[in-house]
Protein backbone atom coordinates (compact mmCIF):
# COMPACT_ATOMS: atom_id res chain seq x y z
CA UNK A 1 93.12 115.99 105.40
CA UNK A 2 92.90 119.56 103.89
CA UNK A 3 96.60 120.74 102.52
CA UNK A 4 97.66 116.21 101.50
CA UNK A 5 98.70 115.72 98.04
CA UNK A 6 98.54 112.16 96.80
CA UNK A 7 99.70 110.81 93.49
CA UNK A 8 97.86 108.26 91.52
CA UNK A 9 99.45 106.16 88.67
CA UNK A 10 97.37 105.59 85.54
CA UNK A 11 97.90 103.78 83.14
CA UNK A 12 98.40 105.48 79.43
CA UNK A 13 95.70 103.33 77.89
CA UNK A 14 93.14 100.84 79.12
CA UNK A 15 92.53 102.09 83.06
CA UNK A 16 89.65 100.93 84.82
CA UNK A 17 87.63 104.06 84.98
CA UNK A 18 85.45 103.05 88.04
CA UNK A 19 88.26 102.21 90.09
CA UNK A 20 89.89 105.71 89.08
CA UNK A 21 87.09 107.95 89.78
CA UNK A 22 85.97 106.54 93.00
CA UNK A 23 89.32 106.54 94.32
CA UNK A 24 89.52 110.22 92.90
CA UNK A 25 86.55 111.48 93.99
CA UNK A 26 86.50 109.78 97.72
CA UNK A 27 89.99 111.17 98.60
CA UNK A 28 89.29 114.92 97.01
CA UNK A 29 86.25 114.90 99.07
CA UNK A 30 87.99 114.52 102.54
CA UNK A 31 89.95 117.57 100.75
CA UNK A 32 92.93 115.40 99.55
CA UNK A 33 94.30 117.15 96.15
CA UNK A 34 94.50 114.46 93.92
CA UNK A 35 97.69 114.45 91.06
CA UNK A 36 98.03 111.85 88.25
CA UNK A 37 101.03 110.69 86.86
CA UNK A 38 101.28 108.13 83.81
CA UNK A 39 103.95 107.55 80.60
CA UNK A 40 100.42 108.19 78.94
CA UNK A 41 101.78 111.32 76.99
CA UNK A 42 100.08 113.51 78.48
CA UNK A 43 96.50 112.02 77.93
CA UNK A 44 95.29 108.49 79.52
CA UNK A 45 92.72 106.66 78.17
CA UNK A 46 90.16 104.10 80.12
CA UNK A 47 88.97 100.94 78.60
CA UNK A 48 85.49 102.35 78.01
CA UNK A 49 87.15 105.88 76.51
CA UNK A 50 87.43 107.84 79.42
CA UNK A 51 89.87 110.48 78.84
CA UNK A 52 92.24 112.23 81.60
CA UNK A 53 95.10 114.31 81.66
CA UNK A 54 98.10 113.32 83.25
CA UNK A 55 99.68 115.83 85.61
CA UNK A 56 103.47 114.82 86.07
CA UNK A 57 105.22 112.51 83.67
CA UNK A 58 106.94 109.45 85.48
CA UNK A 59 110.35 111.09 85.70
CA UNK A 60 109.22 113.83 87.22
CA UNK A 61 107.71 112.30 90.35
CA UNK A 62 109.60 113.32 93.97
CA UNK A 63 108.12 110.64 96.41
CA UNK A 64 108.77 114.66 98.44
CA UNK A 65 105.83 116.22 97.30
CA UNK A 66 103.12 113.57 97.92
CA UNK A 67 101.58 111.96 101.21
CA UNK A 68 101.00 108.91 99.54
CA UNK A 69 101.30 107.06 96.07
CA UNK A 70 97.99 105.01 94.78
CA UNK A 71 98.04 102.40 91.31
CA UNK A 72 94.63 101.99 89.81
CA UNK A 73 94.33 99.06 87.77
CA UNK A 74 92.62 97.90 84.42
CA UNK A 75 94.05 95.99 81.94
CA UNK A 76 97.14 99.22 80.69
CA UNK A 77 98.53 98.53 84.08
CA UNK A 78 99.67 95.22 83.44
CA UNK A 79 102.35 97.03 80.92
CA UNK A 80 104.01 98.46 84.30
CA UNK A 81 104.18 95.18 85.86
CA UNK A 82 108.13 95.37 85.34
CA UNK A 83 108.72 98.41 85.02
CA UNK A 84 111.71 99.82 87.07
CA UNK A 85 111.28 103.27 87.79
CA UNK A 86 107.95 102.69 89.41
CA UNK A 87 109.47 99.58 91.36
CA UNK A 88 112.38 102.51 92.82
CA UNK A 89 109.27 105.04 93.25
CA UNK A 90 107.25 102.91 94.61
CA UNK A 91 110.26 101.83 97.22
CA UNK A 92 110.91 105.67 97.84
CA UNK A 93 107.47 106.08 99.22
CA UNK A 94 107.68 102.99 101.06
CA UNK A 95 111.01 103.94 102.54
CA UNK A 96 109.71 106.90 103.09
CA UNK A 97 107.14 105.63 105.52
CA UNK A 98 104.46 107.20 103.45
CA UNK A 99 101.27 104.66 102.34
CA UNK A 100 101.69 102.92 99.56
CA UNK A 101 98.33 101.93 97.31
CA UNK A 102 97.58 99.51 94.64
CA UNK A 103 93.56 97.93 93.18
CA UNK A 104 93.21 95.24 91.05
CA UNK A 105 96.19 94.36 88.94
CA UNK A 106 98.31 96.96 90.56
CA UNK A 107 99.36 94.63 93.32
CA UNK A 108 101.96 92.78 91.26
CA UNK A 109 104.33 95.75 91.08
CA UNK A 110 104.31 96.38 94.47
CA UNK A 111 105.11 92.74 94.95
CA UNK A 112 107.77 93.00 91.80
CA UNK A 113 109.29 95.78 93.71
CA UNK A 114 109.61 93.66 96.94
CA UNK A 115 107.52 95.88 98.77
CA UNK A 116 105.26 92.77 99.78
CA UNK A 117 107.77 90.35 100.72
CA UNK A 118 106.63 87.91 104.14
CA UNK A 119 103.05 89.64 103.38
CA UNK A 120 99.80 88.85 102.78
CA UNK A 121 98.01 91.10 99.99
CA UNK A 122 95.15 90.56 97.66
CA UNK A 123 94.10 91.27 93.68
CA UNK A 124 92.58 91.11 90.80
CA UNK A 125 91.67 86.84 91.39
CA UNK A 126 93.19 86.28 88.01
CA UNK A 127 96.56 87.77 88.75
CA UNK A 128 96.79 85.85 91.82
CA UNK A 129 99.57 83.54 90.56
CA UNK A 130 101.88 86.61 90.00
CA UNK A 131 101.43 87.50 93.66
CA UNK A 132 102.29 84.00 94.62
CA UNK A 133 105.12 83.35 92.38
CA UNK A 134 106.98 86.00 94.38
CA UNK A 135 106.43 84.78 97.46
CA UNK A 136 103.68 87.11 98.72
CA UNK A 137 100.48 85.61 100.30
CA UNK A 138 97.44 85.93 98.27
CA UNK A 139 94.14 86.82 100.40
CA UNK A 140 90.77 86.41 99.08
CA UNK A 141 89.21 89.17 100.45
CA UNK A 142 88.24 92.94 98.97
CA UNK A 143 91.31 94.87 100.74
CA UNK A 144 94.04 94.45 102.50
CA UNK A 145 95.82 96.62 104.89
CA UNK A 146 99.71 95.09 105.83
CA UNK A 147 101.57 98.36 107.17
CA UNK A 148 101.67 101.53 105.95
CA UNK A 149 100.38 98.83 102.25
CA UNK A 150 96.98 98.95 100.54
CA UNK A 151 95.88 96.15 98.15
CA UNK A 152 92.62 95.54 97.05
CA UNK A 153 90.89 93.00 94.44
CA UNK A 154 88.38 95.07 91.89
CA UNK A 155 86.50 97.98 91.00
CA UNK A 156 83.38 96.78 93.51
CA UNK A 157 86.40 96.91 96.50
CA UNK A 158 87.36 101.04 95.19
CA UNK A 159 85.41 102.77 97.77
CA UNK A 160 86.72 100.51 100.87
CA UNK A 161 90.41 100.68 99.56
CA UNK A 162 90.04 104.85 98.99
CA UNK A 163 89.10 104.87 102.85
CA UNK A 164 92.01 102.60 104.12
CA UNK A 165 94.29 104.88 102.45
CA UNK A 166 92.45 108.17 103.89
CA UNK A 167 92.66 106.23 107.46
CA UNK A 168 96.60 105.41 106.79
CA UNK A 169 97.01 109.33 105.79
């Protein structure tokens, strides 16, 4: 895995810090370099106060540069929900045949990009009827692995989710 690059969304305020660092810390310890991108101005802040420096704003991002792209979730994240640029990222990646990566909340963009069209995929349990009202099939279960497409539920699913992405990589 030594040499990969991955790029992990964050949310500019109100991450969920657990889900961040154990994704984080699991993929730079299989030697993965790890590079965050958020609208965050430069500094994200988590929902208990964690504070992290974004690497590459969101206009800057070349789906070239990065084996994979991963969305953390937390509360901020709903704010990118609709957002259209990372719909069209997260497409390029996806297009790209490259894994594509989204805990808790994060799910709904992917599915508000199309990317989970005719596909089951799970999230956060209270953001299931955002899956659903776009057609995608909601699975009650930790993670779920549908292609080269990672969705997973909560912070207590971070660890299994970081290691489906490693095994798509």
């Amino acid at each position: 895995m030594t040499g990969k690059s991955i790029l992990l969304i964050l949310p500019g305020k109100d991450f969920n810090e657990e889900e961040f660092l154990t994704v984080k810390n699991t993929l730079e310890k299989k030697g993965i370099k790890v590079f965050i991108a958020s609208d965050g101005g430069g500094l994200c802040t988590g929902k208990k106060g964690l504070k992290v420096k974004a690497d590459i704003n969101f206009y800057n991002i070349h789906e070239s540069n990065f084996a994979a792209i991963v969305f953390t979730g937390g509360p901020g994240v709903k704010d990118y929900w609709n957002n259209p640029l990372l719909h069209k990222t997260s497409q390029k990646f996806f297009n790209s045949k490259k894994p594509v990566a989204a805990i808790c909340s994060a799910p709904v963009i992917l599915a508000k990009a199309g990317l989970l069209n005719a596909l089951s995929a799970t999230c956060y349990p209270d953001d299931r009827k955002e899956l659903e009202r776009v057609g995608v099939e909601y699975k009650d279960t930790p993670v779920v692995v549908r292609k080269k497409i990672v969705t997973a539920q909560n912070a207590q699913a971070s660890l299994e989710f970081s290691e489906a992405i490693i095994s798509l990589l």
